[in-house]
C-alpha atoms as a PDB file:
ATOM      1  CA  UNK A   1       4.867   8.536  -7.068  1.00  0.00           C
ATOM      2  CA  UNK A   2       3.748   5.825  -4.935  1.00  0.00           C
ATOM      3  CA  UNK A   3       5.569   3.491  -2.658  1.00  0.00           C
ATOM      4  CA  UNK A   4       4.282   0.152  -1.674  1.00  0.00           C
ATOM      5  CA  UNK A   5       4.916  -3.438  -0.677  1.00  0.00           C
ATOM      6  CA  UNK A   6       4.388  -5.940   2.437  1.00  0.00           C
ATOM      7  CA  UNK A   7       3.876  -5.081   5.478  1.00  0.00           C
ATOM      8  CA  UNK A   8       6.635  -3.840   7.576  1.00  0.00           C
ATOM      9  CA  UNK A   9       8.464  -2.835   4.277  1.00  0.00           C
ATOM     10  CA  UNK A  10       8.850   0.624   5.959  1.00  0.00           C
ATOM     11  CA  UNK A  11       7.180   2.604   3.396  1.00  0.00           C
ATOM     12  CA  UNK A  12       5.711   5.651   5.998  1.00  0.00           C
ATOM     13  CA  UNK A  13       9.393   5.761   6.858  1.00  0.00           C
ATOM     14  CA  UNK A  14      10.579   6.540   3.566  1.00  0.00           C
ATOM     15  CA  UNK A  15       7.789   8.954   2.618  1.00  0.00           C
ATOM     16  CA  UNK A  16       8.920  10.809   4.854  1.00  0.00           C
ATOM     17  CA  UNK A  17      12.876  10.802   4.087  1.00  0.00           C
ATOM     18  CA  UNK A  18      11.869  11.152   0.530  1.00  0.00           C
ATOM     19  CA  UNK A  19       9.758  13.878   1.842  1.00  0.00           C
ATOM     20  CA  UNK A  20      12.397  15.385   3.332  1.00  0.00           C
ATOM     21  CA  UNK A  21      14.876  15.010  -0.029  1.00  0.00           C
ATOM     22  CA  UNK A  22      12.713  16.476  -2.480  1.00  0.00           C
ATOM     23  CA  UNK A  23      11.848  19.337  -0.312  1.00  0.00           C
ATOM     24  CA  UNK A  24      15.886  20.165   0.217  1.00  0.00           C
ATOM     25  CA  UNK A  25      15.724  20.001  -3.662  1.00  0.00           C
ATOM     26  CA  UNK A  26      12.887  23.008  -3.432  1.00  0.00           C
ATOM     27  CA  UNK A  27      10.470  21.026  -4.998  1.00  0.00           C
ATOM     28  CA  UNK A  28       6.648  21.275  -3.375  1.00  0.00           C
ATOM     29  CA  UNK A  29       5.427  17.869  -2.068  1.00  0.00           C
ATOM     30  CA  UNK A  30       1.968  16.776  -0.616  1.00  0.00           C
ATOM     31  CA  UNK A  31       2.398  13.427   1.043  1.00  0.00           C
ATOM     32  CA  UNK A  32      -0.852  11.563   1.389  1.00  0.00           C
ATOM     33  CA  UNK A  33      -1.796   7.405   2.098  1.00  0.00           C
ATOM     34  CA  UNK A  34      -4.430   4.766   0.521  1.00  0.00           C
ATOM     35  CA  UNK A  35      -7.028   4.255   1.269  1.00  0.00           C
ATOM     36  CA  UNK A  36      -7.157   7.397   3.123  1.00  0.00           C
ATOM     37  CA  UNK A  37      -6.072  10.977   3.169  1.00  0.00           C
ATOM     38  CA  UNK A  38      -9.121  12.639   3.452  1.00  0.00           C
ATOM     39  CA  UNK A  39     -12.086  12.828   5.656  1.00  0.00           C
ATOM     40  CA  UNK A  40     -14.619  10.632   4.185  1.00  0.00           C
ATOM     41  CA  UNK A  41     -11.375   8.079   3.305  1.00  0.00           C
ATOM     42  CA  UNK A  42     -10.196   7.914   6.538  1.00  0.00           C
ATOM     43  CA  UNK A  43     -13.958   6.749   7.629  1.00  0.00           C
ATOM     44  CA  UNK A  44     -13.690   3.924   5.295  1.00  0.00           C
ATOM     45  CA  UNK A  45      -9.737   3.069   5.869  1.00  0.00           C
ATOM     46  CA  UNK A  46     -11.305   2.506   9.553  1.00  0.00           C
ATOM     47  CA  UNK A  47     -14.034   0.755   8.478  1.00  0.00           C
ATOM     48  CA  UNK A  48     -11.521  -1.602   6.399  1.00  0.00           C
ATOM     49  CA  UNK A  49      -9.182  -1.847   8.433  1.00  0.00           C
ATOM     50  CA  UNK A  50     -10.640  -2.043  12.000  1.00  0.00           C
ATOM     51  CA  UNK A  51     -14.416  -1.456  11.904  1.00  0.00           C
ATOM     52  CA  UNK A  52     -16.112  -4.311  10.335  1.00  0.00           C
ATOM     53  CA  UNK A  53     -18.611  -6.743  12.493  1.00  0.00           C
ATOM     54  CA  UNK A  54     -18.600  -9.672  10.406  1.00  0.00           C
ATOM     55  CA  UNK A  55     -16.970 -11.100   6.891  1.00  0.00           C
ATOM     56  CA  UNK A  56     -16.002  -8.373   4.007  1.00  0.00           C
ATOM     57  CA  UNK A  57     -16.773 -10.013   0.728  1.00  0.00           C
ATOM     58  CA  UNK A  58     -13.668  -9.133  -1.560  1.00  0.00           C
ATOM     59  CA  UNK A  59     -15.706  -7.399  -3.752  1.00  0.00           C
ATOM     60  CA  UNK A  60     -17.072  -5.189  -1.047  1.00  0.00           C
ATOM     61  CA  UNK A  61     -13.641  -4.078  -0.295  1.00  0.00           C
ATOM     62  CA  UNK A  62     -12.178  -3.544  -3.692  1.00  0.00           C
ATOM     63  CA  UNK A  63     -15.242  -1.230  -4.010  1.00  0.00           C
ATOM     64  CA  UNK A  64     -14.615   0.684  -0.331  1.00  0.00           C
ATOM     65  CA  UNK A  65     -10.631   0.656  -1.607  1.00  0.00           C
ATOM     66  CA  UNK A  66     -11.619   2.397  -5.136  1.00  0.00           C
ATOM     67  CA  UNK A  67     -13.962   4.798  -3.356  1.00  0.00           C
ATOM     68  CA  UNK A  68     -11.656   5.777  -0.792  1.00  0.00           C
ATOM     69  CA  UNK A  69      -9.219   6.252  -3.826  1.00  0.00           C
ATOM     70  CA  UNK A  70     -11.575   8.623  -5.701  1.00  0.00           C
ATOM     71  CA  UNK A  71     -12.229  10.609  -3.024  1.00  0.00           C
ATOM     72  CA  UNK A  72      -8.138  11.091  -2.764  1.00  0.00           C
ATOM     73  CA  UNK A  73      -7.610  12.037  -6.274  1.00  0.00           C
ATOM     74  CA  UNK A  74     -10.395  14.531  -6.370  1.00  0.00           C
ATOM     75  CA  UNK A  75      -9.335  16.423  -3.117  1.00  0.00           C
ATOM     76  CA  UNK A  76      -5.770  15.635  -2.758  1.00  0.00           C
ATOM     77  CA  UNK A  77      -4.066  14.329  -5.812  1.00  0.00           C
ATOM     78  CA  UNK A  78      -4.966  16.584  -8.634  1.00  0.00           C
ATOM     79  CA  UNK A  79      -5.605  19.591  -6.930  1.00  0.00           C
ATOM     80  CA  UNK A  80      -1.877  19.274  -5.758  1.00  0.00           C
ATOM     81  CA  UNK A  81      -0.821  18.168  -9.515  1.00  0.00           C
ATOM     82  CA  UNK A  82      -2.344  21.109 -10.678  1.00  0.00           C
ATOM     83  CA  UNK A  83      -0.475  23.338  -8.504  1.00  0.00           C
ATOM     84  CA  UNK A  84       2.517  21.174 -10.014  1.00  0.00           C
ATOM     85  CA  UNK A  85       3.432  19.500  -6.794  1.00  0.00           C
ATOM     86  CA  UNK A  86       5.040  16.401  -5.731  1.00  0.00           C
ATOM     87  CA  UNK A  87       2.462  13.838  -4.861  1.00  0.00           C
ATOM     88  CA  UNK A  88       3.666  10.870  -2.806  1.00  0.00           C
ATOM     89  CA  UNK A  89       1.240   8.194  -1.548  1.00  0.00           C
ATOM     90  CA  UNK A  90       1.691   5.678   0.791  1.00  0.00           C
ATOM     91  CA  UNK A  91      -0.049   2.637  -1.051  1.00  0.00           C
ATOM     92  CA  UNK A  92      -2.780   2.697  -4.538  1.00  0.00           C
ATOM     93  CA  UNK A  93      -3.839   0.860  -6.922  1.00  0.00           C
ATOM     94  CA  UNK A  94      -0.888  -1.785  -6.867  1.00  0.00           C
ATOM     95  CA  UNK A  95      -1.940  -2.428  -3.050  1.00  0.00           C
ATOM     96  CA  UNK A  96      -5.495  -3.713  -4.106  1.00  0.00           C
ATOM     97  CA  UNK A  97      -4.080  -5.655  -6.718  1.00  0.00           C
ATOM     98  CA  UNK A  98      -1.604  -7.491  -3.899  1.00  0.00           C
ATOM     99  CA  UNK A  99      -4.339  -7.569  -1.147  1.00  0.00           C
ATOM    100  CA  UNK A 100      -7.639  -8.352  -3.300  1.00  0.00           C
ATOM    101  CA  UNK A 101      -5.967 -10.368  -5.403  1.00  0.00           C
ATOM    102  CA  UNK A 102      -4.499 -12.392  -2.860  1.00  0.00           C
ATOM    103  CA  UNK A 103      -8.228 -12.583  -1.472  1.00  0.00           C
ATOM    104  CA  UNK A 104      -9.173 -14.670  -4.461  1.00  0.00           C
ATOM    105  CA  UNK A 105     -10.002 -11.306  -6.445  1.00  0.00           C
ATOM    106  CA  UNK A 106      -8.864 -11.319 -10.214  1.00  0.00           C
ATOM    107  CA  UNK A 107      -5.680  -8.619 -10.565  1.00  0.00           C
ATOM    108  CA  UNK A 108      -6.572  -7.782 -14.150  1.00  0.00           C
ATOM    109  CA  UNK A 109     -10.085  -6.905 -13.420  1.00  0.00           C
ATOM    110  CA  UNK A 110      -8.707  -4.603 -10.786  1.00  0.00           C
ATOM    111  CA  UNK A 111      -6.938  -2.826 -12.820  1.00  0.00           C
ATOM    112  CA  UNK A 112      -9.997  -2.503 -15.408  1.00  0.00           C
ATOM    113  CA  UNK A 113     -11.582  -0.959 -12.438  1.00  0.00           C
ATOM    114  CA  UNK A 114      -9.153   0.949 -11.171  1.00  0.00           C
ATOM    115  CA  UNK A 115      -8.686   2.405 -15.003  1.00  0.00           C
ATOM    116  CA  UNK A 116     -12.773   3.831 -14.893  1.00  0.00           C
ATOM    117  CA  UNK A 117     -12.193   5.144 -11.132  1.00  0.00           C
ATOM    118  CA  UNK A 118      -9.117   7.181 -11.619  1.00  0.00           C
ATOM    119  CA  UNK A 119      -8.985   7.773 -15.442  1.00  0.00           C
ATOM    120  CA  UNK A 120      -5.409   8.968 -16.404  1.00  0.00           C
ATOM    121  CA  UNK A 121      -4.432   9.860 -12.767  1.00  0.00           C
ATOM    122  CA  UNK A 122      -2.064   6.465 -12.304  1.00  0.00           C
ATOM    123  CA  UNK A 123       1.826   7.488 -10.396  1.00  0.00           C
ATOM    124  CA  UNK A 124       4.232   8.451 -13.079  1.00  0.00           C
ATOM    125  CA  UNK A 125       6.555   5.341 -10.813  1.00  0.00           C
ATOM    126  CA  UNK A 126       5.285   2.792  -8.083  1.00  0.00           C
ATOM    127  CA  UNK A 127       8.617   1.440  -5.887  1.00  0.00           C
ATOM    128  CA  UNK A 128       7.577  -2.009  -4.188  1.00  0.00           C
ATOM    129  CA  UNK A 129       9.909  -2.143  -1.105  1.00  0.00           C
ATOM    130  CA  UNK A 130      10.217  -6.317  -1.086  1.00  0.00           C
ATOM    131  CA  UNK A 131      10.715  -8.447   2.058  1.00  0.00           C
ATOM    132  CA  UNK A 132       9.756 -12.101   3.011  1.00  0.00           C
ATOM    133  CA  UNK A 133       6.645 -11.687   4.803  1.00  0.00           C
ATOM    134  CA  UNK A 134       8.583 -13.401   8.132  1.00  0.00           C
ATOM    135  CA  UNK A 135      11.056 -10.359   8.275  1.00  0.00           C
ATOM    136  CA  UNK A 136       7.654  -8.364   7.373  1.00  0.00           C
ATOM    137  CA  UNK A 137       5.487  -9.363  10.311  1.00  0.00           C
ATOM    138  CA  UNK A 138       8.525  -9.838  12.819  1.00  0.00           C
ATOM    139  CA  UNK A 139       8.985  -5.844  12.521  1.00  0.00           C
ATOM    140  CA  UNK A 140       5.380  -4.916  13.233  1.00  0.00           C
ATOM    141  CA  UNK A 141       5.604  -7.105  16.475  1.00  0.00           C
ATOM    142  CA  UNK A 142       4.593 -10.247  15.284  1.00  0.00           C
ATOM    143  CA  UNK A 143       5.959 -13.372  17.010  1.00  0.00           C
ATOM    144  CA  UNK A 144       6.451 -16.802  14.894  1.00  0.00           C
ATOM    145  CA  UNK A 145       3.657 -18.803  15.509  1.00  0.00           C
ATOM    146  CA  UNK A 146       1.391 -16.136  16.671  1.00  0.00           C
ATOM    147  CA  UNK A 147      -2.278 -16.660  15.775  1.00  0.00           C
ATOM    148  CA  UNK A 148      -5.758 -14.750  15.880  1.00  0.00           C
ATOM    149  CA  UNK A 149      -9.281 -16.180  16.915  1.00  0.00           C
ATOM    150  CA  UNK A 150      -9.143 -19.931  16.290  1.00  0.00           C
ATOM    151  CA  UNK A 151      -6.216 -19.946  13.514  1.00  0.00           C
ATOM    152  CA  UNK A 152      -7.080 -16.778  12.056  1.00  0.00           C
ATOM    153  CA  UNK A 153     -10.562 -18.249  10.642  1.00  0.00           C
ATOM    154  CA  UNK A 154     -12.060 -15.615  12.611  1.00  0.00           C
ATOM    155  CA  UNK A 155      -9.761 -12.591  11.837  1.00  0.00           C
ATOM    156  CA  UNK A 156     -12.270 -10.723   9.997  1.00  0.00           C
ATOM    157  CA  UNK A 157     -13.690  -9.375  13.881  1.00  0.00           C
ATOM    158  CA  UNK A 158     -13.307  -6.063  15.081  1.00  0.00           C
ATOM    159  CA  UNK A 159     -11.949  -8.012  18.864  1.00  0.00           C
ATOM    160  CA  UNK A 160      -9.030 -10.576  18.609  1.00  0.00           C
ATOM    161  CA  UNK A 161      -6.782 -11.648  21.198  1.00  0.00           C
ATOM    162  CA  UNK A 162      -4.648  -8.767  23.169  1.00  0.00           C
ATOM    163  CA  UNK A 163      -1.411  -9.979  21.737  1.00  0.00           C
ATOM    164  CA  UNK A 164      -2.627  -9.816  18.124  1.00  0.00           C
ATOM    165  CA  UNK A 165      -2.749  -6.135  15.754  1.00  0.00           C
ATOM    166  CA  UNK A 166      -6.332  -5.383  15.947  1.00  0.00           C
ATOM    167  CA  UNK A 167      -5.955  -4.923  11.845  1.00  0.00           C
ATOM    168  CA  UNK A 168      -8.565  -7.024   9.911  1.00  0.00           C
ATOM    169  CA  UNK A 169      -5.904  -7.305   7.243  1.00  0.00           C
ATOM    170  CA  UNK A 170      -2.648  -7.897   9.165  1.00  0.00           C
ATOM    171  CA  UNK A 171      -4.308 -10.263  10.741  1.00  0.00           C
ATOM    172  CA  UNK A 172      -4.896 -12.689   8.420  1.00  0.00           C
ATOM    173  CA  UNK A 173      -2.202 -16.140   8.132  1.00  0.00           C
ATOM    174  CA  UNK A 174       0.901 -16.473   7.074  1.00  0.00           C
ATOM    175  CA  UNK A 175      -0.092 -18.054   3.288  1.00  0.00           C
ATOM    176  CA  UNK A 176      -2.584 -15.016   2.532  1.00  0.00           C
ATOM    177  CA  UNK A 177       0.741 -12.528   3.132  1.00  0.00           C
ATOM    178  CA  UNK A 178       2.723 -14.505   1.054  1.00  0.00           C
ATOM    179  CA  UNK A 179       0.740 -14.053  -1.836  1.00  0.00           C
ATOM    180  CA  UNK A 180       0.592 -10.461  -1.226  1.00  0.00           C
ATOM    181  CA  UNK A 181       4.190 -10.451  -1.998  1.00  0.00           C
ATOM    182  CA  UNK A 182       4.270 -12.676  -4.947  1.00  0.00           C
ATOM    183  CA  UNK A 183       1.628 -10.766  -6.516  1.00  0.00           C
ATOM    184  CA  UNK A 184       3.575  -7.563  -5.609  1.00  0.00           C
ATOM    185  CA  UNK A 185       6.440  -8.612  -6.966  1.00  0.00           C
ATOM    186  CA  UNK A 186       4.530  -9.956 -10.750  1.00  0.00           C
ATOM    187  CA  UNK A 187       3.239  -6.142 -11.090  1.00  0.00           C
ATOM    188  CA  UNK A 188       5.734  -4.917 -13.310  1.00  0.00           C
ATOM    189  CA  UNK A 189       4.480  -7.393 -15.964  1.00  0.00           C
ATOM    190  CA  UNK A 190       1.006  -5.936 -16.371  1.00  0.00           C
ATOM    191  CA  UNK A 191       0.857  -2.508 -14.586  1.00  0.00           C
ATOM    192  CA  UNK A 192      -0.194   0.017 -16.751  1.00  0.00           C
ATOM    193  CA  UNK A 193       2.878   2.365 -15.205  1.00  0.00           C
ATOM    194  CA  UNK A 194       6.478   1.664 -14.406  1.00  0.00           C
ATOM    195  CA  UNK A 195       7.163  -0.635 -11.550  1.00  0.00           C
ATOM    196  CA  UNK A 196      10.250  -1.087  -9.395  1.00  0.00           C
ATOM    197  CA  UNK A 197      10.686  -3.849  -6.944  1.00  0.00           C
ATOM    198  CA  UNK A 198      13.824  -2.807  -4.450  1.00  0.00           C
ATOM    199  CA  UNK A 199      14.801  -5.562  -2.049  1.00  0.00           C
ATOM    200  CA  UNK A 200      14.982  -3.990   1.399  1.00  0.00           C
ATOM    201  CA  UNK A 201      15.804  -7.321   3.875  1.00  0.00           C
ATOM    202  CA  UNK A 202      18.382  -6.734   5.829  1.00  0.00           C
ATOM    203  CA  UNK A 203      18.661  -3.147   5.232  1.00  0.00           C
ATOM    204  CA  UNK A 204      18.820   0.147   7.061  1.00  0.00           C
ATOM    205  CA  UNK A 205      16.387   2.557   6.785  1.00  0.00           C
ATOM    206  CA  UNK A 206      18.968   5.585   5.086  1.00  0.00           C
ATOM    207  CA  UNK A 207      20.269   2.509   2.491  1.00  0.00           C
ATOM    208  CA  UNK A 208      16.800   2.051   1.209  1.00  0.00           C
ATOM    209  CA  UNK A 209      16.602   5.991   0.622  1.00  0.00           C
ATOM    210  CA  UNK A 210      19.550   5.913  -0.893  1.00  0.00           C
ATOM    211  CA  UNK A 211      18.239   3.533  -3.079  1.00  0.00           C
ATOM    212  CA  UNK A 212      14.950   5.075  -3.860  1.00  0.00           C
ATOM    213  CA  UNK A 213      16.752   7.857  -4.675  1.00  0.00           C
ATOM    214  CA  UNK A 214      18.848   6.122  -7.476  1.00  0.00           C
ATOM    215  CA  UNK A 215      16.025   4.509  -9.015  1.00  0.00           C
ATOM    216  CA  UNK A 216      14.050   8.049  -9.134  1.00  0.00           C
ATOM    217  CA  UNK A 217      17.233   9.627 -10.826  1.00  0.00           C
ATOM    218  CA  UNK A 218      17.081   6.839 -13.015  1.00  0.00           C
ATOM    219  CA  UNK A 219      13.452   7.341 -14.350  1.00  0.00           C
ATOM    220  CA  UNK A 220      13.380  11.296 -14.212  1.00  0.00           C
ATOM    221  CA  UNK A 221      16.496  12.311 -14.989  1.00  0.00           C
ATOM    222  CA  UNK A 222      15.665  13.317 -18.538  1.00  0.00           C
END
């Protein structure tokens, strides 16, 4: 199962309280991120994220994304499924969709990709945890009106001002997040798995559990 959305949704916090459920419940659980999770992913989640000297092409991240992503299934994900564990991931394939597709990167094509990279290994349920991207970027410590190198044209660097999240991605304005969450929240009509978007403004932490919770009862109860 994967659990996704904007950032700031709070989705390492509920990994781990849904961690914490399923292992009250006596059920096994590896909890892993994307991209990430393993040695040679965490090299490129740096290298995405923080390590880059000049302008990613889209393309050249989607491809760093679905390589981290392999590397993950092969050494975390289906080893784990095998062992018939609980795999919960912090971000996949829906992410690149939101984030490369809000990079000018077609969504549907990402998913063709993402369909020769990971064969038949997509989450059996993907929870979006929604937000408007102003609640979103207020709870990682972003200020209104906050920018990066002249307006954010230069946010690809690996050095922005002190004040700013040294994340290439974060970084970026106001208009690129907001796409993020409008693609994010048009996944359900063309993801090849089950998609749940849960609203979680204005919410506490345990409430959005709760709420997770429900919607997992509701898909697995059978």
């Amino acid at each position: 199962m994967v659990l996704d959305g904007p950032d700031g949704s709070g989705k390492s916090t509920q990994i781990k309280l849904l961690e914490e459920y399923l292992g009250k419940l006596g059920l096994e659980v590896v909890a892993t991120n994307d991209p990430g999770g393993t040695p040679v992913g965490d090299q490129i989640r740096h290298l995405l994220k923080y390590g880059a000297k000049s302008k990613m092409d889209v393309n050249t991240e989607l491809m760093l994304f679905m390589a981290s992503r392999s590397q993950l299934i092969a050494d975390v994900i289906l080893p784990a499924l095998k062992e018939h564990k609980v795999v919960l991931c912090d971000r996949f394939v829906s992410a690149t969709c939101a984030y490369q597709g809000a990079g000018g990167y077609d969504t549907k094509k990402v998913i063709d990709l993402a369909k020769f990279v990971i064969g038949d290994c997509w989450p059996d349920l993907t929870i979006i945890l929604d937000l408007p991207v102003e609640e979103g970027r207020l709870r990682i410590g972003h200020q209104p009106g906050q920018k990066t190198k002249k307006n954010h044209e230069g946010a690809y660097q690996s050095y922005l001002f002190e004040n700013v999240t040294t994340d290439l991605f974060d970084s970026r304005t106001v208009e690129y997040h907001r796409k993020i969450r409008k693609i994010f929240q048009e996944l359900p009509n063309y993801y090849p798995k089950p998609v749940e978007i849960l609203d979680v403004s204005q919410v506490s932490p345990l409430e959005v559990n709760r709420k997770i919770i429900q919607i997992i009862e509701k898909h697995f109860s059978s």
